[in-house]
PDB file of N, CA and C in Angstrom:
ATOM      1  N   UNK A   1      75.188  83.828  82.407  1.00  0.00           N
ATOM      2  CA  UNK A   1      75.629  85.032  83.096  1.00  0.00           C
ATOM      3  C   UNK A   1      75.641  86.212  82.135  1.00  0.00           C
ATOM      4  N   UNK A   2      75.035  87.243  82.566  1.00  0.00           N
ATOM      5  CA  UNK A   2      75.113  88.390  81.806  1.00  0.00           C
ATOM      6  C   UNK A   2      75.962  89.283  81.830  1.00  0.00           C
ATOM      7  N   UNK A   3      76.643  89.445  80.757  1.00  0.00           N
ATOM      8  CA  UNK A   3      77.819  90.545  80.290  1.00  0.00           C
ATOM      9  C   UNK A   3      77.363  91.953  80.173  1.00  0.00           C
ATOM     10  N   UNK A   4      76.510  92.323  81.253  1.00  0.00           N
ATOM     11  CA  UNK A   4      76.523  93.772  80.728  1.00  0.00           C
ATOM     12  C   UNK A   4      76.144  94.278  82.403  1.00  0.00           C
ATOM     13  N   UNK A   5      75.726  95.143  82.672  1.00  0.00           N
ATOM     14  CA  UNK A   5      75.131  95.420  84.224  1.00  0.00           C
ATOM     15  C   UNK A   5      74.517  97.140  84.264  1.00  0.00           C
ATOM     16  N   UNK A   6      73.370  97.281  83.936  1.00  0.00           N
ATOM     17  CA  UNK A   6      72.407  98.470  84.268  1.00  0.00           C
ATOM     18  C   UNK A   6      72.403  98.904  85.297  1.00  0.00           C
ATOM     19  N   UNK A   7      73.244 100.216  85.664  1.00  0.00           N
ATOM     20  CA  UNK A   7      72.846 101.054  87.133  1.00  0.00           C
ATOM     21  C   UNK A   7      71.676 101.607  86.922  1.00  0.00           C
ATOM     22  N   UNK A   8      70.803 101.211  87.813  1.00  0.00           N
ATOM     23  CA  UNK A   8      70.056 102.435  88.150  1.00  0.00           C
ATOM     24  C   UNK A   8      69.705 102.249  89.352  1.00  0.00           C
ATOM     25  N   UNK A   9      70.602 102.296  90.971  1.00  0.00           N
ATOM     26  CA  UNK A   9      70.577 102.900  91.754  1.00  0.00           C
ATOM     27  C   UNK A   9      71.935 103.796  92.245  1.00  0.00           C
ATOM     28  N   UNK A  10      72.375 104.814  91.550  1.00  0.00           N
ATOM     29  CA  UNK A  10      73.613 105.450  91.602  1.00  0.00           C
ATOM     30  C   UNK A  10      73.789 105.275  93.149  1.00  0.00           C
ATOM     31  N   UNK A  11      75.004 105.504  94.101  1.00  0.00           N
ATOM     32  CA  UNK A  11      75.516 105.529  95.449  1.00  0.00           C
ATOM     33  C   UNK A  11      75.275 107.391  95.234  1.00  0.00           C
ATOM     34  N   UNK A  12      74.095 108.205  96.071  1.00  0.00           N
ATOM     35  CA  UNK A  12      74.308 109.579  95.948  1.00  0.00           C
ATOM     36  C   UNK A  12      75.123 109.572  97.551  1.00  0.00           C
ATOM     37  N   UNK A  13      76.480 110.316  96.801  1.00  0.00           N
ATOM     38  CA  UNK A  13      77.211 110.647  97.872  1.00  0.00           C
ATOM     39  C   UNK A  13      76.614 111.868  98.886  1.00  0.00           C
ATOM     40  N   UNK A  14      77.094 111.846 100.433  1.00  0.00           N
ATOM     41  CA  UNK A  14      76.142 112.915 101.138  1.00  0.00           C
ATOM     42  C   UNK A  14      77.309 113.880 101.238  1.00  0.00           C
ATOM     43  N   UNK A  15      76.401 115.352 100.739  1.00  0.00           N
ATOM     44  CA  UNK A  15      77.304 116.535 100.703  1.00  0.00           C
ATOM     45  C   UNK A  15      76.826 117.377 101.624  1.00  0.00           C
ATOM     46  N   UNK A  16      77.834 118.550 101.875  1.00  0.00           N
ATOM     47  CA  UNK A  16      77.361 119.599 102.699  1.00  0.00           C
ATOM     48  C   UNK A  16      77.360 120.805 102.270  1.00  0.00           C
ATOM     49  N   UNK A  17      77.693 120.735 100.993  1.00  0.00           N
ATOM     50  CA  UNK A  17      77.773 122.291 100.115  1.00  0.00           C
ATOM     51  C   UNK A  17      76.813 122.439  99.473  1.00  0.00           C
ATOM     52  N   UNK A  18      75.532 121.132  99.224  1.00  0.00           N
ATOM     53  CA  UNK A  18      74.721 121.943  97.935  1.00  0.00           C
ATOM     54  C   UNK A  18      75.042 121.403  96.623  1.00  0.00           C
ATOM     55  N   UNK A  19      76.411 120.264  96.735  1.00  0.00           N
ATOM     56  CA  UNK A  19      76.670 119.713  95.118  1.00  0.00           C
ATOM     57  C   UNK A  19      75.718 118.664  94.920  1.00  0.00           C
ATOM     58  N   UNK A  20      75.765 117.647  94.122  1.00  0.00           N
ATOM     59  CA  UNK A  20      74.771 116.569  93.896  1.00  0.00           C
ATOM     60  C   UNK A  20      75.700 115.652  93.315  1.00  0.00           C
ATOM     61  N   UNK A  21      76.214 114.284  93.921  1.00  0.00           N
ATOM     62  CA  UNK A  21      77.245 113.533  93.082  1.00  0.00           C
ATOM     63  C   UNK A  21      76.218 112.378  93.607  1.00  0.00           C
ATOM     64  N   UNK A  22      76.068 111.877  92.004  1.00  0.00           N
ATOM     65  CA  UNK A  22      75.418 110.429  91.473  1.00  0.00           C
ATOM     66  C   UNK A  22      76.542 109.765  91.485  1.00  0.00           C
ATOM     67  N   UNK A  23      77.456 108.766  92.356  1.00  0.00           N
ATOM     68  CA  UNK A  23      77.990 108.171  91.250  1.00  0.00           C
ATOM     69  C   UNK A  23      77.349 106.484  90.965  1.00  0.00           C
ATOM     70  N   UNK A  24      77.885 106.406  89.578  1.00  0.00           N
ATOM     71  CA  UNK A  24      76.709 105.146  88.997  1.00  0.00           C
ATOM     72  C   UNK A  24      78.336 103.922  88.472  1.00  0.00           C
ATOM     73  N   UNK A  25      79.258 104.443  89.031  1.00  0.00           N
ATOM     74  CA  UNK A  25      80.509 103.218  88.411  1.00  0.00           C
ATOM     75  C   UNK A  25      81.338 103.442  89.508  1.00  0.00           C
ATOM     76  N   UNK A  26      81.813 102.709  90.281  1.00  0.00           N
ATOM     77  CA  UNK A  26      83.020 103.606  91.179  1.00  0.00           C
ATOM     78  C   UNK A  26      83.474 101.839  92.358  1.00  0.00           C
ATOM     79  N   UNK A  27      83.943 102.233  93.139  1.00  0.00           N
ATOM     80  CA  UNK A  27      84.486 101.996  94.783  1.00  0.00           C
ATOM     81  C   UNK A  27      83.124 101.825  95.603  1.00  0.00           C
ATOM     82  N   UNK A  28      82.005 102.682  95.854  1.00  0.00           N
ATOM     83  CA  UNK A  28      81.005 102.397  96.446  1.00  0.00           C
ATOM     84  C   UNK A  28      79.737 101.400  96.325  1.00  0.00           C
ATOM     85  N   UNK A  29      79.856 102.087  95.114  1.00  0.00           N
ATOM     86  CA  UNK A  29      78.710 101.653  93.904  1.00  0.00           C
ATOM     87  C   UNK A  29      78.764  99.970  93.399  1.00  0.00           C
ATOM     88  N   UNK A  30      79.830  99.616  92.950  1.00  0.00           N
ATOM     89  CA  UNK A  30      79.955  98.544  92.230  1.00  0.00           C
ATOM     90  C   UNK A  30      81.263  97.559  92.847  1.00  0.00           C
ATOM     91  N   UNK A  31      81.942  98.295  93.657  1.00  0.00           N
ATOM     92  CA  UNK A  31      83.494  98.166  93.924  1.00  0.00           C
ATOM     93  C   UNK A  31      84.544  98.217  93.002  1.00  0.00           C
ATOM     94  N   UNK A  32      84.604  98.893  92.016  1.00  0.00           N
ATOM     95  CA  UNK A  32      85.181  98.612  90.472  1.00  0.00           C
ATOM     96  C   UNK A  32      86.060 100.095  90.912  1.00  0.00           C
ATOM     97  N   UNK A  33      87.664  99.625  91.587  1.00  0.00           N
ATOM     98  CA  UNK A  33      88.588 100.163  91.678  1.00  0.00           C
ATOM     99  C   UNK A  33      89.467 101.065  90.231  1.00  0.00           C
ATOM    100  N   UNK A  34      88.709 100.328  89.189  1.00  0.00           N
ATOM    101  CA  UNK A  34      90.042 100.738  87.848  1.00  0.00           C
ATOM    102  C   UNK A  34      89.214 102.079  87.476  1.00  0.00           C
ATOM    103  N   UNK A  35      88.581 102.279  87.709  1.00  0.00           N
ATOM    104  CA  UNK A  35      87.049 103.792  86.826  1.00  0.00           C
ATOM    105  C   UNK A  35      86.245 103.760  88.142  1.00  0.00           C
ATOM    106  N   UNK A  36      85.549 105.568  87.953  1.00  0.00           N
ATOM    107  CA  UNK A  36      84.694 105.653  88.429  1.00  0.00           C
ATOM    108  C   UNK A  36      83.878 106.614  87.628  1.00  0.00           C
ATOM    109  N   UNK A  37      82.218 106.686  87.104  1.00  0.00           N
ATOM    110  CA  UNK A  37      81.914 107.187  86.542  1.00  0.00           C
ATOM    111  C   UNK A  37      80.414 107.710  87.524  1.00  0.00           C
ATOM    112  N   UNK A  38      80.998 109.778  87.655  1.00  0.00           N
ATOM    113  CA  UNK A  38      79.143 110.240  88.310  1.00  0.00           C
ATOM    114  C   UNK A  38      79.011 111.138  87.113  1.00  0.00           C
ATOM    115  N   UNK A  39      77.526 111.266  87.843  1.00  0.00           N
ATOM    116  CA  UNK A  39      76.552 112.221  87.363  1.00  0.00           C
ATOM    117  C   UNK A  39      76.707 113.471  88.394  1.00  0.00           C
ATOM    118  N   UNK A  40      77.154 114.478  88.315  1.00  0.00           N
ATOM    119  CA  UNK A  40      77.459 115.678  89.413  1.00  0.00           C
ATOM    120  C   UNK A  40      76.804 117.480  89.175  1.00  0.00           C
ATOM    121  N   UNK A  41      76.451 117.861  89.939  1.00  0.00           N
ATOM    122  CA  UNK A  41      75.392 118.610  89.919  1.00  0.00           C
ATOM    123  C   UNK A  41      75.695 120.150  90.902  1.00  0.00           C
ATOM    124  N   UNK A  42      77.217 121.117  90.284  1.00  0.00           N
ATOM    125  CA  UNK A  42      77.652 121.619  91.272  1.00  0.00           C
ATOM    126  C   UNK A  42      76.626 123.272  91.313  1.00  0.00           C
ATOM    127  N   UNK A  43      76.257 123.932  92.558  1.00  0.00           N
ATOM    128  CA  UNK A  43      75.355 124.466  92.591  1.00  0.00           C
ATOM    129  C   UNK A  43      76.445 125.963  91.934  1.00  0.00           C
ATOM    130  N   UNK A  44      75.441 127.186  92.078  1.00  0.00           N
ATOM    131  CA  UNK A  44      76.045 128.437  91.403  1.00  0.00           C
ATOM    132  C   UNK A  44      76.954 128.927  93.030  1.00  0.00           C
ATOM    133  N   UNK A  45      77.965 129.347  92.429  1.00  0.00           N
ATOM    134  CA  UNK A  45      78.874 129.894  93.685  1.00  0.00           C
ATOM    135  C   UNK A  45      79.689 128.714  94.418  1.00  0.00           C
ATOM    136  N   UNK A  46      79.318 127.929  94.066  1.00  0.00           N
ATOM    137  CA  UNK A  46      79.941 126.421  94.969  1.00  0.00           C
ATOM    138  C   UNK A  46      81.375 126.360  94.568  1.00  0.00           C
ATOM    139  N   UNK A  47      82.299 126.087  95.293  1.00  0.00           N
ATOM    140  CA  UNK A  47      84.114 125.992  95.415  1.00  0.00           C
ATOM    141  C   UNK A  47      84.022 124.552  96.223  1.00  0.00           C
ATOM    142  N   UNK A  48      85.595 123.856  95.773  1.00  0.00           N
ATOM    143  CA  UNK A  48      86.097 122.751  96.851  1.00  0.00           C
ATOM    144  C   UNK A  48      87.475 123.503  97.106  1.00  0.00           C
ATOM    145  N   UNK A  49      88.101 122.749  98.015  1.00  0.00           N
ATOM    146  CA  UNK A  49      89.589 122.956  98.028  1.00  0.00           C
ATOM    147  C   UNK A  49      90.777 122.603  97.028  1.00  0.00           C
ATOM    148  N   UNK A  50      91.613 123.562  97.242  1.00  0.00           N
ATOM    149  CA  UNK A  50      93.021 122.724  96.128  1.00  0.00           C
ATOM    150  C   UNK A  50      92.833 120.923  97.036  1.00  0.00           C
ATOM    151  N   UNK A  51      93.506 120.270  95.411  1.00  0.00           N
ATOM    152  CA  UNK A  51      93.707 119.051  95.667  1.00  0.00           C
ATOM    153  C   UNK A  51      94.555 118.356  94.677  1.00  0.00           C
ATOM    154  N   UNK A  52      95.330 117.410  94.762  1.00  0.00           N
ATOM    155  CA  UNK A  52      96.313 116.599  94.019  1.00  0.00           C
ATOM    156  C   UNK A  52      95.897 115.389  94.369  1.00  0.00           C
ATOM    157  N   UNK A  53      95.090 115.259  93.220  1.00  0.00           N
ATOM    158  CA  UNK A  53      94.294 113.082  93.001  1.00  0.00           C
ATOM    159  C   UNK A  53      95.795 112.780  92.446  1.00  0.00           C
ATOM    160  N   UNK A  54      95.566 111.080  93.069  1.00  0.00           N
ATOM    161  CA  UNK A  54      96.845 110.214  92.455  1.00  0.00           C
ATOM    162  C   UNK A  54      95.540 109.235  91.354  1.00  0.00           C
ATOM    163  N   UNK A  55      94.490 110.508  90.577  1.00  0.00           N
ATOM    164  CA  UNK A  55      94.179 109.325  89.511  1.00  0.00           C
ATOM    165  C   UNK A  55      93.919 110.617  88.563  1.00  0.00           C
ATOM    166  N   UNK A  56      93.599 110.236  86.845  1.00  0.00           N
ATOM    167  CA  UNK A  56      93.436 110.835  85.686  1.00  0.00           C
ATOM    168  C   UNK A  56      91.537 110.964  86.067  1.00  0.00           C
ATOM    169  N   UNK A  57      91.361 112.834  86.114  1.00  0.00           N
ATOM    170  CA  UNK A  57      89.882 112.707  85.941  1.00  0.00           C
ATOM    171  C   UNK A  57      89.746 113.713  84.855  1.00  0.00           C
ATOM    172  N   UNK A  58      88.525 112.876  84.065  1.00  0.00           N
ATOM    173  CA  UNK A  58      87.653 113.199  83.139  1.00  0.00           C
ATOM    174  C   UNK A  58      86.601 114.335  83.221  1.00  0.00           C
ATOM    175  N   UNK A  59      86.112 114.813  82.578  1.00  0.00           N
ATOM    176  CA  UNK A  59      85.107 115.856  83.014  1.00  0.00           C
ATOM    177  C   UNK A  59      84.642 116.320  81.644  1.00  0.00           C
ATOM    178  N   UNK A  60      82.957 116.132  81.470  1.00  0.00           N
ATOM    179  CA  UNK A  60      82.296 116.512  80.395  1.00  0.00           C
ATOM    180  C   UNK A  60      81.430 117.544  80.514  1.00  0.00           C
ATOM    181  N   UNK A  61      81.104 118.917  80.166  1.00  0.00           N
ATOM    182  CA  UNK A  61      80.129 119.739  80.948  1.00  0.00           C
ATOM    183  C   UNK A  61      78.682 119.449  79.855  1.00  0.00           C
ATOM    184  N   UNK A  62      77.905 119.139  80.830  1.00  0.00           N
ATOM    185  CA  UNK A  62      76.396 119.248  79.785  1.00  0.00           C
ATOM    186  C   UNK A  62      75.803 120.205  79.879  1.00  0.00           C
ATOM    187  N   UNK A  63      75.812 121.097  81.353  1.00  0.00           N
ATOM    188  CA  UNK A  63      74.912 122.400  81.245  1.00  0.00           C
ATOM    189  C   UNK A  63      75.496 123.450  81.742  1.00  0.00           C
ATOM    190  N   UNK A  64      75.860 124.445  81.417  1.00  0.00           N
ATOM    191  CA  UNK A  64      76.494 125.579  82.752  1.00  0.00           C
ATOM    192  C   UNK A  64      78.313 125.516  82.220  1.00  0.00           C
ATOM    193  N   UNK A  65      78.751 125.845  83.004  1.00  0.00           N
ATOM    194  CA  UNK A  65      80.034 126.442  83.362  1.00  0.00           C
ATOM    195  C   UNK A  65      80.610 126.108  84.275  1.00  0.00           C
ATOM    196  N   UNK A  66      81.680 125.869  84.202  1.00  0.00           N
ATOM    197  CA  UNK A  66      82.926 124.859  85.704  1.00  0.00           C
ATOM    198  C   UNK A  66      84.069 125.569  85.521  1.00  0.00           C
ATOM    199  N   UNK A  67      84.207 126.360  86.341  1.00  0.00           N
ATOM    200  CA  UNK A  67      86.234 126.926  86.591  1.00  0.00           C
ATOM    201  C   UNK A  67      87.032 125.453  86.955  1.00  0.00           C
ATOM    202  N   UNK A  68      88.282 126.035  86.305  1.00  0.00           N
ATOM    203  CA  UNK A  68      89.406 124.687  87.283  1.00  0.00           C
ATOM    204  C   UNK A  68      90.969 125.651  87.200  1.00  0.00           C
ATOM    205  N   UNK A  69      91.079 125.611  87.992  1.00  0.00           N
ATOM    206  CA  UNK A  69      92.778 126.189  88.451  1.00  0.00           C
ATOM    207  C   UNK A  69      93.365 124.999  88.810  1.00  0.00           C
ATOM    208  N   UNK A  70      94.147 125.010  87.570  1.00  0.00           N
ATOM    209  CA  UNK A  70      95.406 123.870  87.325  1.00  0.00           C
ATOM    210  C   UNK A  70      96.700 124.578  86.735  1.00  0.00           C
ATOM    211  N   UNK A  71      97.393 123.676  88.503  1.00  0.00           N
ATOM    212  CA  UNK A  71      98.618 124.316  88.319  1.00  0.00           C
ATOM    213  C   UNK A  71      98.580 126.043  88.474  1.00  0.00           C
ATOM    214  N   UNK A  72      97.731 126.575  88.499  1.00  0.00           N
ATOM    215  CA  UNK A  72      97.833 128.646  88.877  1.00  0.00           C
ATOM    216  C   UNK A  72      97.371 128.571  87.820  1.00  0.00           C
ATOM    217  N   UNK A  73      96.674 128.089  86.222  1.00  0.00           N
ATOM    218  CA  UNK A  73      96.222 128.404  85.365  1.00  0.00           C
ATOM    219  C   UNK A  73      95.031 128.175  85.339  1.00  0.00           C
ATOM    220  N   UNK A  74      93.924 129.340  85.477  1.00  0.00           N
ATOM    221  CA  UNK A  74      92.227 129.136  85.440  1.00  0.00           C
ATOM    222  C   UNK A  74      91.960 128.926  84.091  1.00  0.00           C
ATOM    223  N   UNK A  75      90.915 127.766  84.297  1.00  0.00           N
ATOM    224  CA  UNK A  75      90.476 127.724  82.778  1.00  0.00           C
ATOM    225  C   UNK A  75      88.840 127.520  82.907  1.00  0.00           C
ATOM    226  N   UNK A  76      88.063 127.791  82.011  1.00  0.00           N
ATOM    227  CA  UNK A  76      86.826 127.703  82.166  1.00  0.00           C
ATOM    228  C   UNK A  76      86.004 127.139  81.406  1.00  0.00           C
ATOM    229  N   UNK A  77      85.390 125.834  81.422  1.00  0.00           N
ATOM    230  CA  UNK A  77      84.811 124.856  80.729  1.00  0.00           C
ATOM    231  C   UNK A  77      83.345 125.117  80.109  1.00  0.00           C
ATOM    232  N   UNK A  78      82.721 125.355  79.028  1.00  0.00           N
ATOM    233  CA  UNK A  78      81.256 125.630  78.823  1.00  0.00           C
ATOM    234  C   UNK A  78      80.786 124.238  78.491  1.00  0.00           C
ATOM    235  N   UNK A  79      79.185 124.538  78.288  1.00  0.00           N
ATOM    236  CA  UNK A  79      78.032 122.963  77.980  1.00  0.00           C
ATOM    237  C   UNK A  79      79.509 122.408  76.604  1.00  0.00           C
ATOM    238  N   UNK A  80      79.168 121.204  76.570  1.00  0.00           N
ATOM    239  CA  UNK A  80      79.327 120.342  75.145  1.00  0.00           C
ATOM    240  C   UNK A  80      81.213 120.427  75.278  1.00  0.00           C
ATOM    241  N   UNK A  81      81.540 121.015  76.232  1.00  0.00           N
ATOM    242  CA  UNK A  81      83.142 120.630  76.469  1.00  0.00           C
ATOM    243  C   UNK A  81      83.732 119.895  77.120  1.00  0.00           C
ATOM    244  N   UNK A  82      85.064 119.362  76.966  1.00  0.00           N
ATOM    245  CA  UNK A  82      85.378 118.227  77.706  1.00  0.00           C
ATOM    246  C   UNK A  82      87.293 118.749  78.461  1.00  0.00           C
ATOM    247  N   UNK A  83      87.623 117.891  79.763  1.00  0.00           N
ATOM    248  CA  UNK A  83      89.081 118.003  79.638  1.00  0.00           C
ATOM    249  C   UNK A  83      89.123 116.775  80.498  1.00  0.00           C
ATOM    250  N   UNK A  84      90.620 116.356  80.158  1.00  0.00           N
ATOM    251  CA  UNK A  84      91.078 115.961  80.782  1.00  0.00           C
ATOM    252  C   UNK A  84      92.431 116.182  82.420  1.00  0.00           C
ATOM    253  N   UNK A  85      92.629 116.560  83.077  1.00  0.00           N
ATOM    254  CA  UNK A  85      93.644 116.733  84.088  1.00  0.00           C
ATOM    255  C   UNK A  85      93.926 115.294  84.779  1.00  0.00           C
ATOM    256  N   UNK A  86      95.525 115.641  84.082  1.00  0.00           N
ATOM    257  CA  UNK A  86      95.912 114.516  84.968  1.00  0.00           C
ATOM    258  C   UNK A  86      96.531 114.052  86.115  1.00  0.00           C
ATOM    259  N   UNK A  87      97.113 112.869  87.018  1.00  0.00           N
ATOM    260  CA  UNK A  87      97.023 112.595  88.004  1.00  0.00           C
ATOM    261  C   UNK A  87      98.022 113.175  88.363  1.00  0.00           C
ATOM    262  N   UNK A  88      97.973 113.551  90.127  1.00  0.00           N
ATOM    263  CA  UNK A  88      99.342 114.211  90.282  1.00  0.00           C
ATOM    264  C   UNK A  88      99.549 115.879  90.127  1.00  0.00           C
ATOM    265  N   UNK A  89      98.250 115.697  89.467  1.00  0.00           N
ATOM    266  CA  UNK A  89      98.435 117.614  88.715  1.00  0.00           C
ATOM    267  C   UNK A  89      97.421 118.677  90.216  1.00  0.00           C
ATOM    268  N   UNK A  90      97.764 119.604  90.454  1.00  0.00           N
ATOM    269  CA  UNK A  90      96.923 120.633  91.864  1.00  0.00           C
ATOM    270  C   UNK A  90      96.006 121.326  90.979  1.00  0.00           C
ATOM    271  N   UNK A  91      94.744 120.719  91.576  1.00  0.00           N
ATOM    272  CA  UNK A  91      93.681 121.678  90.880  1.00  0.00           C
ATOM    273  C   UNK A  91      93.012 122.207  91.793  1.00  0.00           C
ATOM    274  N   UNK A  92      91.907 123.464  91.509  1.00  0.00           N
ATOM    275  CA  UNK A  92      90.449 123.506  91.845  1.00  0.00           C
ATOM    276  C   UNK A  92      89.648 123.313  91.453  1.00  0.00           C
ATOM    277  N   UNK A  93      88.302 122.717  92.024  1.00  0.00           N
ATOM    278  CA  UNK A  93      87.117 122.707  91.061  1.00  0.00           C
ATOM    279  C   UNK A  93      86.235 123.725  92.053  1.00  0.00           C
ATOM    280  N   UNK A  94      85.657 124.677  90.132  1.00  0.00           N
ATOM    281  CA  UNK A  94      84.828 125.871  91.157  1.00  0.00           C
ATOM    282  C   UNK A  94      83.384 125.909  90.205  1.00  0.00           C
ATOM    283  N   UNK A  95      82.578 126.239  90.396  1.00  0.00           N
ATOM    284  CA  UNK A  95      81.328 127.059  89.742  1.00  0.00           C
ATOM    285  C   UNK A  95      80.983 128.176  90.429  1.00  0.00           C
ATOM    286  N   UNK A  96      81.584 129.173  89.600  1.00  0.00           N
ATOM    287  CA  UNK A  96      81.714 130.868  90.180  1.00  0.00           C
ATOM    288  C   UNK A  96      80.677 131.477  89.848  1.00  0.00           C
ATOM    289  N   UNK A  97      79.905 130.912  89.340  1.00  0.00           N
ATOM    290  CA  UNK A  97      79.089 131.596  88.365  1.00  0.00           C
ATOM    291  C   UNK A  97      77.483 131.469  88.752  1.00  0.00           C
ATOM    292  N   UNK A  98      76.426 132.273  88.231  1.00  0.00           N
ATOM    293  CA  UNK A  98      75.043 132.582  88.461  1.00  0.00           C
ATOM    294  C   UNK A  98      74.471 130.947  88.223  1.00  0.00           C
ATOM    295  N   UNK A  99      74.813 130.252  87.854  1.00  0.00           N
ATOM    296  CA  UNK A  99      73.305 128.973  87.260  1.00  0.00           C
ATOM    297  C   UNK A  99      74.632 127.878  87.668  1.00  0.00           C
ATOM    298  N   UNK A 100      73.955 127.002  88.285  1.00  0.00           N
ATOM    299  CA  UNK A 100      73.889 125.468  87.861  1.00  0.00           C
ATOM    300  C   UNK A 100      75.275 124.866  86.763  1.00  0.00           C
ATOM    301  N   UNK A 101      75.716 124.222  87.195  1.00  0.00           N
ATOM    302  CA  UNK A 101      77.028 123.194  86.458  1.00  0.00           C
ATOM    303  C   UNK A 101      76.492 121.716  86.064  1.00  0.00           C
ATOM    304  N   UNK A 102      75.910 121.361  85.410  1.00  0.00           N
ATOM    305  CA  UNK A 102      75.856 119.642  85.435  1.00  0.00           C
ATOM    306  C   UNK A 102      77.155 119.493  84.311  1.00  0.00           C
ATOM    307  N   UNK A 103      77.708 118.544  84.939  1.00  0.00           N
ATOM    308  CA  UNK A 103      78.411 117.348  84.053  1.00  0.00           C
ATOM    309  C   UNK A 103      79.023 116.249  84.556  1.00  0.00           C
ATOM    310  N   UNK A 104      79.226 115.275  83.549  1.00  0.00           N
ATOM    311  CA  UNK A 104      80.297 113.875  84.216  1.00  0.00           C
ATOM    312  C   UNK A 104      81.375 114.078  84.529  1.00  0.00           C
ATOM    313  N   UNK A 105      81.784 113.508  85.484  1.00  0.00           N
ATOM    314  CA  UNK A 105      83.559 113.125  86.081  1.00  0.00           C
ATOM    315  C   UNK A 105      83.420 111.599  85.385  1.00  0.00           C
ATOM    316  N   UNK A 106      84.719 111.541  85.145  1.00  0.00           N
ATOM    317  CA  UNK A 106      85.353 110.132  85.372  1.00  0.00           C
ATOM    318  C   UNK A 106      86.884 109.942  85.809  1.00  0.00           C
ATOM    319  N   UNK A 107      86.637 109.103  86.704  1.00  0.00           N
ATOM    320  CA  UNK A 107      87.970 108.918  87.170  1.00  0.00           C
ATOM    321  C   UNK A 107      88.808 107.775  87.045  1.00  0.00           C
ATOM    322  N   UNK A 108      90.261 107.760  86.953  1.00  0.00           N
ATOM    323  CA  UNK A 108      90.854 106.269  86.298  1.00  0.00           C
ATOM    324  C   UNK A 108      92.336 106.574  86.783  1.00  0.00           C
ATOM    325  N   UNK A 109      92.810 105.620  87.871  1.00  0.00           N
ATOM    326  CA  UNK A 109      91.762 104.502  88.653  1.00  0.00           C
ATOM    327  C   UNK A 109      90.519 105.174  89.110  1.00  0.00           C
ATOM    328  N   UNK A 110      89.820 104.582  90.072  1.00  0.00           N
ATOM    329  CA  UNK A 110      88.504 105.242  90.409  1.00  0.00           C
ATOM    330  C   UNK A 110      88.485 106.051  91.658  1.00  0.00           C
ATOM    331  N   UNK A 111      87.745 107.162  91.619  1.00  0.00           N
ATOM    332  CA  UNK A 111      87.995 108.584  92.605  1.00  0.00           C
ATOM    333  C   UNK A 111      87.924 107.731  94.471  1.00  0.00           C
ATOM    334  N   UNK A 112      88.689 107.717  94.677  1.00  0.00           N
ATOM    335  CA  UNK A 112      88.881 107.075  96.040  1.00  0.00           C
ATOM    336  C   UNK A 112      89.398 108.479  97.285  1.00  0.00           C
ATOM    337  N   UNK A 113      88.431 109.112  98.082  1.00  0.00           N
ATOM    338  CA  UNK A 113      88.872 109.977  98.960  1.00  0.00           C
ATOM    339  C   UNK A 113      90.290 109.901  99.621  1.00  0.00           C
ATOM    340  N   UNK A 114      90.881 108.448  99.871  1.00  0.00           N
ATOM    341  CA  UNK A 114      92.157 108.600 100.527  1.00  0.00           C
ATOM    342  C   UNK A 114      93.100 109.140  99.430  1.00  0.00           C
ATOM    343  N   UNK A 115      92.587 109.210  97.987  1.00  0.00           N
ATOM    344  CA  UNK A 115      93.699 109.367  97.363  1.00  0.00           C
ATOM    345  C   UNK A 115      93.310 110.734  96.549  1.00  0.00           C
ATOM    346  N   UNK A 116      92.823 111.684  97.074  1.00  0.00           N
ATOM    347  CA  UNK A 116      92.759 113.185  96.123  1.00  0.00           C
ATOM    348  C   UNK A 116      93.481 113.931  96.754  1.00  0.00           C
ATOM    349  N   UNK A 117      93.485 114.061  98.312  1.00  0.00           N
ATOM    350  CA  UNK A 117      94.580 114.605  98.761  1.00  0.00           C
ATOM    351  C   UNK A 117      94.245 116.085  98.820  1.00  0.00           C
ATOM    352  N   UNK A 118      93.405 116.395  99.493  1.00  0.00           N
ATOM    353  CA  UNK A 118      92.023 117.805  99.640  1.00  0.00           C
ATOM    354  C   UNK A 118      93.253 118.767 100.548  1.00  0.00           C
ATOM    355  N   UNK A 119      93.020 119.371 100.485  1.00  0.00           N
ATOM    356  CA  UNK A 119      93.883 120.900 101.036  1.00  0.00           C
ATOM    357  C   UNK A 119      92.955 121.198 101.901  1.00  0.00           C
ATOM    358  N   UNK A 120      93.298 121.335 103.447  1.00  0.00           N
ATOM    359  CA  UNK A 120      92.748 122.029 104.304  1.00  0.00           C
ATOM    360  C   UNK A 120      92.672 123.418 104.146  1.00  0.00           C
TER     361      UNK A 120
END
C-alpha cells in the first residue's frame, strides 16, 4: 500500500462570480475532514460576503493582490505573502483591484460550506 497519494484531478468547485477554486485536499476531493488545501483564482473586482468559518484558514498569495477585512481592519496581501485568520474571526475576502489574485487557501479543519457561515 502506498503512503503517499498524487492529486491530479482537483474537485473544481462551480462558481458564479468568475473565481476559479481547484480544490486538490478537502471534504469533496478526498473526504479528508481535518485540512483542505485549493488552488484559487479570484478575478479583478471580485468580493464575497462577510463570513465567520468555525475553521483556521491559511492563505498564500502567488500573484496579484487580495483585500481581507478582519474584524473592521482592511489589510492587503501582495505576491510571496502569507496570513493566517483564525476561526471564529468575521472576515471579507475581496480583490479590489485591476489584475488577477492567484493564491492557496488552506483550511484546518477542512473548508466545509455548513460551517463558514456567509452573510446574506
Amino acid at each position: 500500500m502506498k503512503k503517499y497519494f498524487i492529486q491530479k484531478e482537483p474537485f473544481v468547485v462551480p462558481t458564479t462570480d468568475g473565481k476559479v477554486i481547484e480544490e486538490h485536499h478537502g471534504i469533496p476531493t478526498t473526504g479528508n475532514s481535518e485540512i483542505s488545501i485549493a488552488h484559487m483564482i479570484a478575478p479583478p473586482k471580485w468580493s464575497e460576503p462577510f463570513q465567520t468559518p468555525e475553521f483556521d484558514e491559511y492563505t498564500y498569495i502567488i500573484s496579484g493582490k487580495k483585500q481581507f477585512i478582519i474584524d473592521g481592519e482592511t489589510v492587503v496581501l501582495e505576491t510571496g505573502q502569507s496570513i493566517k485568520i483564525e476561526k471564529n474571526t468575521r472576515v471579507q475576502y475581496s480583490n479590489p483591484f485591476d489584475e488577477p489574485c492567484e493564491y492557496i487557501a488552506i483550511c484546518k479543519p477542512a473548508f466545509d460550506f455548513n460551517k463558514v457561515h456567509r452573510e446574506e
